[in-house]
C-alpha atoms as a PDB file:
ATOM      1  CA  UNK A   1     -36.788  21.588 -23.266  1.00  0.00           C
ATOM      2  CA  UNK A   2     -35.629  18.194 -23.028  1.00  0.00           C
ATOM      3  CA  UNK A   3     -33.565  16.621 -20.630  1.00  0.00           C
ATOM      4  CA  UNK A   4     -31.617  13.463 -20.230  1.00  0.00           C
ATOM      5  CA  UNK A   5     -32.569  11.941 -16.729  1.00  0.00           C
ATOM      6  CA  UNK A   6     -30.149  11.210 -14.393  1.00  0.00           C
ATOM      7  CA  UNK A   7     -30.276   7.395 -13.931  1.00  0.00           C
ATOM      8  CA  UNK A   8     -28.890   3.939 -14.375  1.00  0.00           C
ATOM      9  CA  UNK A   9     -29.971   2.043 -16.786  1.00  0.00           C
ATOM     10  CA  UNK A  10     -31.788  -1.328 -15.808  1.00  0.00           C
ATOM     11  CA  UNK A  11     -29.803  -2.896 -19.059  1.00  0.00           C
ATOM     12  CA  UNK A  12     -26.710  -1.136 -20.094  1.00  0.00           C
ATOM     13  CA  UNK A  13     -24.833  -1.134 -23.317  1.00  0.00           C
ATOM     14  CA  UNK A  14     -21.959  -3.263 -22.204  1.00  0.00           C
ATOM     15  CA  UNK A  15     -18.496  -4.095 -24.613  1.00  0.00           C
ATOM     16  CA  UNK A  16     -18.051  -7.821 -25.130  1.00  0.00           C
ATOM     17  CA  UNK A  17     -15.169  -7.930 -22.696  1.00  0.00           C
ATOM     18  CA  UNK A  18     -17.020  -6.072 -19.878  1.00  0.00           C
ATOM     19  CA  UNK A  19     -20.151  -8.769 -20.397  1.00  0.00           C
ATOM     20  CA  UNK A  20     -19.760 -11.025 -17.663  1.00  0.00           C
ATOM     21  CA  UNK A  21     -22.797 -13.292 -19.225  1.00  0.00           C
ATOM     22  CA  UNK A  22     -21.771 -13.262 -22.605  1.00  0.00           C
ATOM     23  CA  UNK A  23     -18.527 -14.348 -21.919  1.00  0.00           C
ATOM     24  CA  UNK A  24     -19.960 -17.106 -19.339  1.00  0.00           C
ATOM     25  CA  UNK A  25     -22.223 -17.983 -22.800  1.00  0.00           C
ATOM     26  CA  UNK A  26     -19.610 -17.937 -25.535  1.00  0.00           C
ATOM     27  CA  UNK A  27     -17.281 -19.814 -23.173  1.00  0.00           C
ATOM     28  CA  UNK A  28     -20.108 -22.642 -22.283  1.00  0.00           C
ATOM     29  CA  UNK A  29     -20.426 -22.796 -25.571  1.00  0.00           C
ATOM     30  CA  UNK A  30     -16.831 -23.534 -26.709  1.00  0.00           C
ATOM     31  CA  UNK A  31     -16.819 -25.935 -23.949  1.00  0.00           C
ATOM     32  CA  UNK A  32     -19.703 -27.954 -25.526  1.00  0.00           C
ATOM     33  CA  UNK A  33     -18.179 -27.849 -29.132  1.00  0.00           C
ATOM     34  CA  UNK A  34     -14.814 -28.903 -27.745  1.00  0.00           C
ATOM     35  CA  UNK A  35     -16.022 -31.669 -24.754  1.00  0.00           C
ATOM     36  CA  UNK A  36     -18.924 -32.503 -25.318  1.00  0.00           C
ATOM     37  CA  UNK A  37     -18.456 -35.954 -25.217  1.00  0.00           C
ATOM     38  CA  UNK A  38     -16.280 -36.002 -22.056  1.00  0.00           C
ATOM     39  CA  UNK A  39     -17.844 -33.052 -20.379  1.00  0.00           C
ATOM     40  CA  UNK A  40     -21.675 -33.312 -19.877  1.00  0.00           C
ATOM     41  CA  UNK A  41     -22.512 -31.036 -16.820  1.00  0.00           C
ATOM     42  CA  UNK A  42     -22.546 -27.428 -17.546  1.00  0.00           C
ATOM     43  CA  UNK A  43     -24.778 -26.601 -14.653  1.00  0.00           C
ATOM     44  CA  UNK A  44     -23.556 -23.596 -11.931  1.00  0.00           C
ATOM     45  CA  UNK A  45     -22.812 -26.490  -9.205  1.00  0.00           C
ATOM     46  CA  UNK A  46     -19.648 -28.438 -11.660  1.00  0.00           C
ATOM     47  CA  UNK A  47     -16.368 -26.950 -10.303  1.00  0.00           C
ATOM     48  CA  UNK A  48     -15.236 -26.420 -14.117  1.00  0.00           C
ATOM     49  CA  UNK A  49     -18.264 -24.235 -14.644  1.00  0.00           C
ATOM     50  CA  UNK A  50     -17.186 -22.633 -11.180  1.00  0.00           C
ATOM     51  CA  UNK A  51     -13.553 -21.774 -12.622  1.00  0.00           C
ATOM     52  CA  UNK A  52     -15.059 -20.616 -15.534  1.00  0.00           C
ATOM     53  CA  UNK A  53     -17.367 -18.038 -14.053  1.00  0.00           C
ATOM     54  CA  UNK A  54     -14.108 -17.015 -11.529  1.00  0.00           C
ATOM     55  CA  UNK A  55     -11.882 -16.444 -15.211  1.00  0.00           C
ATOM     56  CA  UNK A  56     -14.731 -14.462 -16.748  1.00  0.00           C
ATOM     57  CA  UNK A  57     -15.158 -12.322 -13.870  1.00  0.00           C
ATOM     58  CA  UNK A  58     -11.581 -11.037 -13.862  1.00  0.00           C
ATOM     59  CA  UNK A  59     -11.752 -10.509 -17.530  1.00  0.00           C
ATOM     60  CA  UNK A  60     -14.548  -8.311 -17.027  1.00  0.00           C
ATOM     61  CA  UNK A  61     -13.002  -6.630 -14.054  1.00  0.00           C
ATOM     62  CA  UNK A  62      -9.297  -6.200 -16.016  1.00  0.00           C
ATOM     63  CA  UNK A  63     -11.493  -4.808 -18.963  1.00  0.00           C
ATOM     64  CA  UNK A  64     -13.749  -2.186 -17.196  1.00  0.00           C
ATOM     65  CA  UNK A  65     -10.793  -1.141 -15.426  1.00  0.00           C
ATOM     66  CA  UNK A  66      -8.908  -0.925 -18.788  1.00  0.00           C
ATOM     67  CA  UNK A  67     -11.382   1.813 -19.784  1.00  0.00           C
ATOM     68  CA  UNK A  68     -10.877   4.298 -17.195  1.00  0.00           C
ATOM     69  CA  UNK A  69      -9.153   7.230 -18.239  1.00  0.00           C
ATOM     70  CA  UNK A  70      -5.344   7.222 -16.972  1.00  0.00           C
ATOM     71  CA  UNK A  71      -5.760  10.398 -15.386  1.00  0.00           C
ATOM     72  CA  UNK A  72      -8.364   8.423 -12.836  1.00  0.00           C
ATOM     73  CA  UNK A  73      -6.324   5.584 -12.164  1.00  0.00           C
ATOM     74  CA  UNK A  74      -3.006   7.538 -11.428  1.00  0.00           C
ATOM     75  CA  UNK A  75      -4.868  10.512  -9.182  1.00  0.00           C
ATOM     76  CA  UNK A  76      -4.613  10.071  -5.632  1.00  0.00           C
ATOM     77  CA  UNK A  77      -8.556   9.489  -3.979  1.00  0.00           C
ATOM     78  CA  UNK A  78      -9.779  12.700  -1.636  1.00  0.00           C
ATOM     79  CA  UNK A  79      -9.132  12.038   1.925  1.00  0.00           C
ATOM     80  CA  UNK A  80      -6.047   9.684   1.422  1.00  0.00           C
ATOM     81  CA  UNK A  81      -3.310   9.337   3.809  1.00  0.00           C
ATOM     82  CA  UNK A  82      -1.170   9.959   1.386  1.00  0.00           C
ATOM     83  CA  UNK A  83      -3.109  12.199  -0.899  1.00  0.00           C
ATOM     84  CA  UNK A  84       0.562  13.048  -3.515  1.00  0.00           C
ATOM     85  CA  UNK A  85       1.379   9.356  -3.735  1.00  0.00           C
ATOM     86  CA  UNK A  86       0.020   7.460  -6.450  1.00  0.00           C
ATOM     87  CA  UNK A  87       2.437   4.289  -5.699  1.00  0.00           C
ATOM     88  CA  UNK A  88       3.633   2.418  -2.995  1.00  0.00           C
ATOM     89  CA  UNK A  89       6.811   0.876  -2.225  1.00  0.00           C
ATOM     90  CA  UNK A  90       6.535  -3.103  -1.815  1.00  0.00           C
ATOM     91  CA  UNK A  91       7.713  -2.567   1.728  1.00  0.00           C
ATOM     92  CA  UNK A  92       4.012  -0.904   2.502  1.00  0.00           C
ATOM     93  CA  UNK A  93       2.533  -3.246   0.485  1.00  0.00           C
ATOM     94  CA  UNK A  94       3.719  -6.222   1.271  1.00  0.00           C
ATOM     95  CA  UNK A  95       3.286  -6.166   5.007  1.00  0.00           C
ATOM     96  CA  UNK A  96       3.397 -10.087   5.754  1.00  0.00           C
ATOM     97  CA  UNK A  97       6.120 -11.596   8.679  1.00  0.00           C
ATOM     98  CA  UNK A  98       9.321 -12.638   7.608  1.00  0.00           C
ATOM     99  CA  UNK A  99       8.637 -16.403   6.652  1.00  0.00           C
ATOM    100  CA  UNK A 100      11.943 -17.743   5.135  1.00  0.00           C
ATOM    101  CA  UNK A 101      15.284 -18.072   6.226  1.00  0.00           C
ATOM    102  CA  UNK A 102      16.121 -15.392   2.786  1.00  0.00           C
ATOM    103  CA  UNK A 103      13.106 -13.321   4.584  1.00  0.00           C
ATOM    104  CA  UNK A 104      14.932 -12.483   7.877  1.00  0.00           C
ATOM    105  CA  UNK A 105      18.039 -11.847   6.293  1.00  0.00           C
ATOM    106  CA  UNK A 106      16.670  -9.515   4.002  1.00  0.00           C
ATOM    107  CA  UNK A 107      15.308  -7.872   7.447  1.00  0.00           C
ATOM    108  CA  UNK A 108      18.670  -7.590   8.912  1.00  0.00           C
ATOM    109  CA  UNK A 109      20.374  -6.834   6.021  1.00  0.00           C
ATOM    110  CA  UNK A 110      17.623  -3.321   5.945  1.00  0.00           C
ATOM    111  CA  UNK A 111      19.110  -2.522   9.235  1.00  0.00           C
ATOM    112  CA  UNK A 112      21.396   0.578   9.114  1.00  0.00           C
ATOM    113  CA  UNK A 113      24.652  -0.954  10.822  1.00  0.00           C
ATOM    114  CA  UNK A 114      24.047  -4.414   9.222  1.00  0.00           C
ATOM    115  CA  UNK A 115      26.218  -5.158   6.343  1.00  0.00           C
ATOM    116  CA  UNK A 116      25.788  -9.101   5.933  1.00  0.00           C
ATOM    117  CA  UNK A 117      24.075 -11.744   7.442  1.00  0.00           C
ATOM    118  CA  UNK A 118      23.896 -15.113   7.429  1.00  0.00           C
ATOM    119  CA  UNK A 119      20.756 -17.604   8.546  1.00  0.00           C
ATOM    120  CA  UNK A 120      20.777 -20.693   9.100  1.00  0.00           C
ATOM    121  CA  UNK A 121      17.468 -23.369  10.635  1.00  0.00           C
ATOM    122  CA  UNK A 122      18.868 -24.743  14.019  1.00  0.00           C
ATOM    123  CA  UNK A 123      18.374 -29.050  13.664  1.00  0.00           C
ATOM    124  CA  UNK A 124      17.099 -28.642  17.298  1.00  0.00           C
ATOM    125  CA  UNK A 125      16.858 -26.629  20.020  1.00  0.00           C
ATOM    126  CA  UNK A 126      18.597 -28.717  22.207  1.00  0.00           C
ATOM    127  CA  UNK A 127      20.370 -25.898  24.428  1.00  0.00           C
ATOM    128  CA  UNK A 128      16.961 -24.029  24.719  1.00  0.00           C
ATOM    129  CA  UNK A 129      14.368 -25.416  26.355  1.00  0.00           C
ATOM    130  CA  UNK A 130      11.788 -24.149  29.201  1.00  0.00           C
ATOM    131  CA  UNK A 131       9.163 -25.801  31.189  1.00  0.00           C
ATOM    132  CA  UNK A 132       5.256 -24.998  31.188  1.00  0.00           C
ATOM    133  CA  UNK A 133       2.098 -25.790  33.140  1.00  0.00           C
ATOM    134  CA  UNK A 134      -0.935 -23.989  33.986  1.00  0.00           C
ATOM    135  CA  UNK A 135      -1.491 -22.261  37.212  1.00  0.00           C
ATOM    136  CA  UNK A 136      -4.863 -20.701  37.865  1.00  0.00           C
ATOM    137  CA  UNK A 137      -5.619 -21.011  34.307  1.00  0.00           C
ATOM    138  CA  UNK A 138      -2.199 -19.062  33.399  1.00  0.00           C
ATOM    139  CA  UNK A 139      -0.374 -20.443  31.380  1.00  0.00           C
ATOM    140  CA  UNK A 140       3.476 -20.375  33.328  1.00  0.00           C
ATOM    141  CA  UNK A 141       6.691 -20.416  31.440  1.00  0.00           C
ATOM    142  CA  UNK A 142      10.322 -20.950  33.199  1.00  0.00           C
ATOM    143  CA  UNK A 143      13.603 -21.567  32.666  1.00  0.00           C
ATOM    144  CA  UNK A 144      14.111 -24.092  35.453  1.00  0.00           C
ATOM    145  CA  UNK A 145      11.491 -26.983  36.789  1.00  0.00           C
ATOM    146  CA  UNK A 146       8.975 -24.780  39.510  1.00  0.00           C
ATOM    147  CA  UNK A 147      10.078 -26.199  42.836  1.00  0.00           C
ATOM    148  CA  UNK A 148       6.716 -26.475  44.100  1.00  0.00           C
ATOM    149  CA  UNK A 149       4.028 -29.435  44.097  1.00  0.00           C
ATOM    150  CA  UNK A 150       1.648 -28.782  41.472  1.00  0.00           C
ATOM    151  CA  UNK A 151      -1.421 -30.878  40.459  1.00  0.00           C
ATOM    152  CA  UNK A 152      -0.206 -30.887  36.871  1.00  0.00           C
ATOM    153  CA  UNK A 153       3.385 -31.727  36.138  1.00  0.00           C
ATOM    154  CA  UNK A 154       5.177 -29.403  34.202  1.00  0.00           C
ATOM    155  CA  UNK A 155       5.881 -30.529  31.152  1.00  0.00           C
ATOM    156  CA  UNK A 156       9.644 -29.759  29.367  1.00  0.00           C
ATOM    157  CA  UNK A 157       9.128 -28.082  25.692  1.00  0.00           C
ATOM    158  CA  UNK A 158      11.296 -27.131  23.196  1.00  0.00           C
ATOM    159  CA  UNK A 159      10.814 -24.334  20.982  1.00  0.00           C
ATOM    160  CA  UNK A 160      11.155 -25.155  16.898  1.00  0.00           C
ATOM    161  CA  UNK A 161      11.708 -22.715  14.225  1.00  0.00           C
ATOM    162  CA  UNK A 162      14.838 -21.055  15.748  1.00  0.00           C
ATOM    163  CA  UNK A 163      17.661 -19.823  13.601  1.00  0.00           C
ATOM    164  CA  UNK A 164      21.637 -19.425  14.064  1.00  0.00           C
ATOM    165  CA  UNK A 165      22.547 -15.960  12.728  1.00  0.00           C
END
């Protein structure tokens, strides 16, 4: 009785699109028929070969995951936080700070007892501004100039990036 073994193979049967080096060869190839007198260095160290390999390892990527059954890709993985959702909203996605003036109005606008806002980049901060020096290797932070002698002068900052809402 003969059995298949249970392994990986050391060489796989791989489709064009999921051949990482036989894309990298057909598309040094079509570089050489289509530059080759302006483009000389094919070698792994040029930065055009660099993009090259970066483009052919997506395609391979897109295409291997283009063969998975769409049963796989849509089940949720064992384990998962969220083991019945198969897609997230772009609000737990996208979890970067707010880093427009658009950005934080979109934030207040989310806010339940919010109906409009409007945002707009202060020129200067010329009404708000604080003092700081270091203190026993603190960093200090106050409203009015400390009162008393210090070996390092406080020095009077103002704060950019504020907004009038």
């Amino acid at each position: 009785m003969s059995q298949l073994s249970k392994t990986i193979p050391k060489n796989p049967e791989l489709k064009p699109a999921e051949d990482f080096y036989r894309l990298r060869r057909e598309g040094i190839g079509f570089l050489e028929q289509m530059g080759s007198s302006l483009w000389t260095d094919f070698n792994i160290h040029d930065p055009g070969i660099t993009i090259l390999e970066a483009l052919c390892y997506a395609l391979t990527d897109i295409a291997y995951r283009a063969g998975w059954d769409v049963n796989d890709l849509l089940a949720p993985e064992p384990n998962k936080p969220f083991p019945k959702q198969a897609f997230f909203t772009a609000r737990e996605i996208l979890t970067v700070n707010p880093w427009t003036p658009d950005d934080f109005r979109c934030l207040l606008i989310d806010l339940e007892l919010v109906r409009n806002a409007w945002i707009f980049c202060k020129k200067c901060a010329c009404d708000v501004s604080y003092y700081a020096w270091c203190e026993k290797d603190k960093l200090k932070l106050s409203y009015q100039k400390p009162k008393t002698q210090l070996q390092i002068q406080p020095k009077k900052v103002e704060p950019q990036g504020l907004y009038d809402v």
